[in-house]
Protein backbone atom coordinates (compact mmCIF):
# COMPACT_ATOMS: atom_id res chain seq x y z
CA UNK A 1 40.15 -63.39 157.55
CA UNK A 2 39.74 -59.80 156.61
CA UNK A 3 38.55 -58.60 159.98
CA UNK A 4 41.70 -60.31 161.71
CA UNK A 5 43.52 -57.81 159.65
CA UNK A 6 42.61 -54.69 161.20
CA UNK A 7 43.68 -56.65 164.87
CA UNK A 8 47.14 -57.88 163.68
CA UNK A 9 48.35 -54.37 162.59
CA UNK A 10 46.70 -53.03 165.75
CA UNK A 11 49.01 -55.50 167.76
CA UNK A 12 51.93 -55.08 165.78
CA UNK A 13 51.80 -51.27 166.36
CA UNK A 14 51.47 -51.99 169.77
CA UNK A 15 54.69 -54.07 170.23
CA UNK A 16 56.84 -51.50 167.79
CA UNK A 17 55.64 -48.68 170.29
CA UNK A 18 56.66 -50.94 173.27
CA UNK A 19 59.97 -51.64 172.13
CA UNK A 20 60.78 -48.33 171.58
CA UNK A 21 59.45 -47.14 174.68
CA UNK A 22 61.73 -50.10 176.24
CA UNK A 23 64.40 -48.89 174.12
CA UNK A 24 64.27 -45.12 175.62
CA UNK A 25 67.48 -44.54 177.95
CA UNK A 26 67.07 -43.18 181.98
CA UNK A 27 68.64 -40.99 183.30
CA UNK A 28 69.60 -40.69 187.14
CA UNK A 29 71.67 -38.53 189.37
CA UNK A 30 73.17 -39.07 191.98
CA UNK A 31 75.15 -36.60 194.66
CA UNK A 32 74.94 -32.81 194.98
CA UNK A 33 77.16 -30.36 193.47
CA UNK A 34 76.46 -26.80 193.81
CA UNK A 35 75.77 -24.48 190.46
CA UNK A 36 78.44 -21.43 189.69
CA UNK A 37 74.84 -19.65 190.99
CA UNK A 38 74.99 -21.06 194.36
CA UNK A 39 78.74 -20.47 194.54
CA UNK A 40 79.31 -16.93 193.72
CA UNK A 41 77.10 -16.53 197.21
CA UNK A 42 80.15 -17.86 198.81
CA UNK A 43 83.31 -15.41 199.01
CA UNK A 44 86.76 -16.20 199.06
CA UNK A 45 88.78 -14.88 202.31
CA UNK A 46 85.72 -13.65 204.37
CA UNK A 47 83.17 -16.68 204.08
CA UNK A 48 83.70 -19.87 207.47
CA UNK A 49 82.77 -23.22 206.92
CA UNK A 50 79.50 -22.31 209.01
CA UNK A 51 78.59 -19.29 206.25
CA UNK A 52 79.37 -21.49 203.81
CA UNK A 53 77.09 -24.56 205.09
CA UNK A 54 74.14 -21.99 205.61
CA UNK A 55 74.54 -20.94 201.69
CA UNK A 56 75.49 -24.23 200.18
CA UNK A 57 74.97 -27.08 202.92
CA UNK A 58 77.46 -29.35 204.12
CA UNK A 59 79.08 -31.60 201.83
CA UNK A 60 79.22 -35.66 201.73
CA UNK A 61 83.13 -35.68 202.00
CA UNK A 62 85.76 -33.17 203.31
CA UNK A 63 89.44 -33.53 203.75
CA UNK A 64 90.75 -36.92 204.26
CA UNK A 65 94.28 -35.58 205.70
CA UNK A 66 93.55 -32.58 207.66
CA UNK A 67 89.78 -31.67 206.68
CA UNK A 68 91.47 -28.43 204.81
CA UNK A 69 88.52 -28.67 202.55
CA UNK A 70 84.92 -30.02 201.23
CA UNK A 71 84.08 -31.88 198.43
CA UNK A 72 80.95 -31.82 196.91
CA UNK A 73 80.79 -34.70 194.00
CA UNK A 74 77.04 -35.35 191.41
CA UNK A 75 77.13 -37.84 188.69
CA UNK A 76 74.57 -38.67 186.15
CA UNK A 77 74.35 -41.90 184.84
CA UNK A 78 72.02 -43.45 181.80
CA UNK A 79 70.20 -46.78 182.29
CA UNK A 80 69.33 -48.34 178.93
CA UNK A 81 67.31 -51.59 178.77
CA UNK A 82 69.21 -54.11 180.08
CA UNK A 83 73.09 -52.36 179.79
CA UNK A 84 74.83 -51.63 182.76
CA UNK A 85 74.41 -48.11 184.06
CA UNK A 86 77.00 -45.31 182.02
CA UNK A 87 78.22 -42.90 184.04
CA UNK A 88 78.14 -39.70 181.46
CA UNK A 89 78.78 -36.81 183.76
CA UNK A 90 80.91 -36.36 186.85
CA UNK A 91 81.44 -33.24 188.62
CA UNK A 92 83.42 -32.41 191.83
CA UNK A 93 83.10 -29.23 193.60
CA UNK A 94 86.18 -28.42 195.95
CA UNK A 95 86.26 -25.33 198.80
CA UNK A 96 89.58 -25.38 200.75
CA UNK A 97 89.66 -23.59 203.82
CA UNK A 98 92.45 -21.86 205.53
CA UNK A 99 94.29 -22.46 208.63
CA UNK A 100 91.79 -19.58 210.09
CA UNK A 101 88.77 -21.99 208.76
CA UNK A 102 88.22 -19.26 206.00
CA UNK A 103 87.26 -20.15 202.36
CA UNK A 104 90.97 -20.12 200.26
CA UNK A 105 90.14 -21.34 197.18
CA UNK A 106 87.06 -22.67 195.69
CA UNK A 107 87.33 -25.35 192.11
CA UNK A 108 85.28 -27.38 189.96
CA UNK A 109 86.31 -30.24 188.38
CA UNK A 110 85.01 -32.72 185.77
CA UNK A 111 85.40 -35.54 184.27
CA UNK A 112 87.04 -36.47 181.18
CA UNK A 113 88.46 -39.71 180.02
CA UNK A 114 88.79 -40.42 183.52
CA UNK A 115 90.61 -37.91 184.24
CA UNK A 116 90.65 -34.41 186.41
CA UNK A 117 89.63 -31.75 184.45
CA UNK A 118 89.40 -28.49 186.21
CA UNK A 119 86.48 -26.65 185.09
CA UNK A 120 86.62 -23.65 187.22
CA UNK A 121 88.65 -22.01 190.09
CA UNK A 122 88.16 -19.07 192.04
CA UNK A 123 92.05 -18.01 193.44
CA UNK A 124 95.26 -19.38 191.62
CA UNK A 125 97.02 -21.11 194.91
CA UNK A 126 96.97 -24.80 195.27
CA UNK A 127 99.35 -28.08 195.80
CA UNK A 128 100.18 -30.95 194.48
CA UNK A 129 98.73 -33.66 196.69
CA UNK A 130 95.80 -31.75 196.92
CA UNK A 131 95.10 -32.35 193.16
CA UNK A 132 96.64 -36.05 193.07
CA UNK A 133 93.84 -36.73 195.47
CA UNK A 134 91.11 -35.05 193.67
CA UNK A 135 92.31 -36.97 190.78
CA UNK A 136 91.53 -40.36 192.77
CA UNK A 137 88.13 -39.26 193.98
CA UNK A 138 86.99 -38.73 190.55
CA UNK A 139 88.22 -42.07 189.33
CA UNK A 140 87.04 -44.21 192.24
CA UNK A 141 83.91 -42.78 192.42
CA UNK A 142 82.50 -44.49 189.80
CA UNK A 143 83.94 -47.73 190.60
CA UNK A 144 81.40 -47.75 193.61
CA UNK A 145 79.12 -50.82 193.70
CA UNK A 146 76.28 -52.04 195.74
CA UNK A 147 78.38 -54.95 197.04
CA UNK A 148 81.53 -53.08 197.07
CA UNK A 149 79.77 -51.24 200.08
CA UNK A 150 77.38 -54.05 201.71
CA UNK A 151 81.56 -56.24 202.22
């Protein structure tokens, strides 16, 4: 009985060290938004969509309207056991172009509460619908699903 004692602690170690290795969240991005880095390459009034996909590359989305601008959107979510994926960080890069197809503005937004949160801009101008529709890309992003997409 003794020697089985050595091999039951030895197994019970073993499934404490699996469980908390099962336990251990993931994380996972997903998307591309350029760094403040990347960005200061790029400058307002003088830079074209082409200068700016040669620094930055193209984005996934532009302009749904009148292609007036990019949008560059990265999200990281964390996969814990068997949860559903969190989405913990959203962030949504925006350069607007001109009617000359020159660089006007260039923001950053995040995500908070599911809500807009501008986190940086490079030139004060901007309108309304321009940030209503931000607004929806954020929140609709993450609503995004596997079959959403294959229907």
């Amino acid at each position: 009985m003794h020697k089985y004692v050595g091999k039951l602690r030895g197994g019970f170690a073993a499934l404490v060290i699996g469980g908390l290795i099962a336990c251990t969240p993931q994380f996972q991005s997903h998307g591309y938004a350029p760094s403040d880095t990347e960005l200061a390459q790029i400058v307002v009034g003088s830079d074209t969509r082409a200068t700016v996909s040669k620094a930055i590359g193209r984005p996934t989305s532009s302009g749904l309207l009148d292609d007036s601008g990019w949008y560059y959107v990265e999200s990281r979510f964390r996969n814990q056991n068997y949860r559903a994926p969190k989405e913990i960080n959203r962030e949504l890069v925006a350069v607007s172009f001109d009617s000359r197809g020159r660089v006007s503005n260039i923001e950053r937004f995040g995500l908070k509460d599911g809500q807009a949160v501008r986190l940086s801009r490079r030139v004060t101008k901007t309108t309304a619908a321009r940030s209503v529709l931000l607004a929806q890309l954020l929140r609709n992003l993450g609503n995004l699903t596997a079959g959403n997409l294959l229907n």
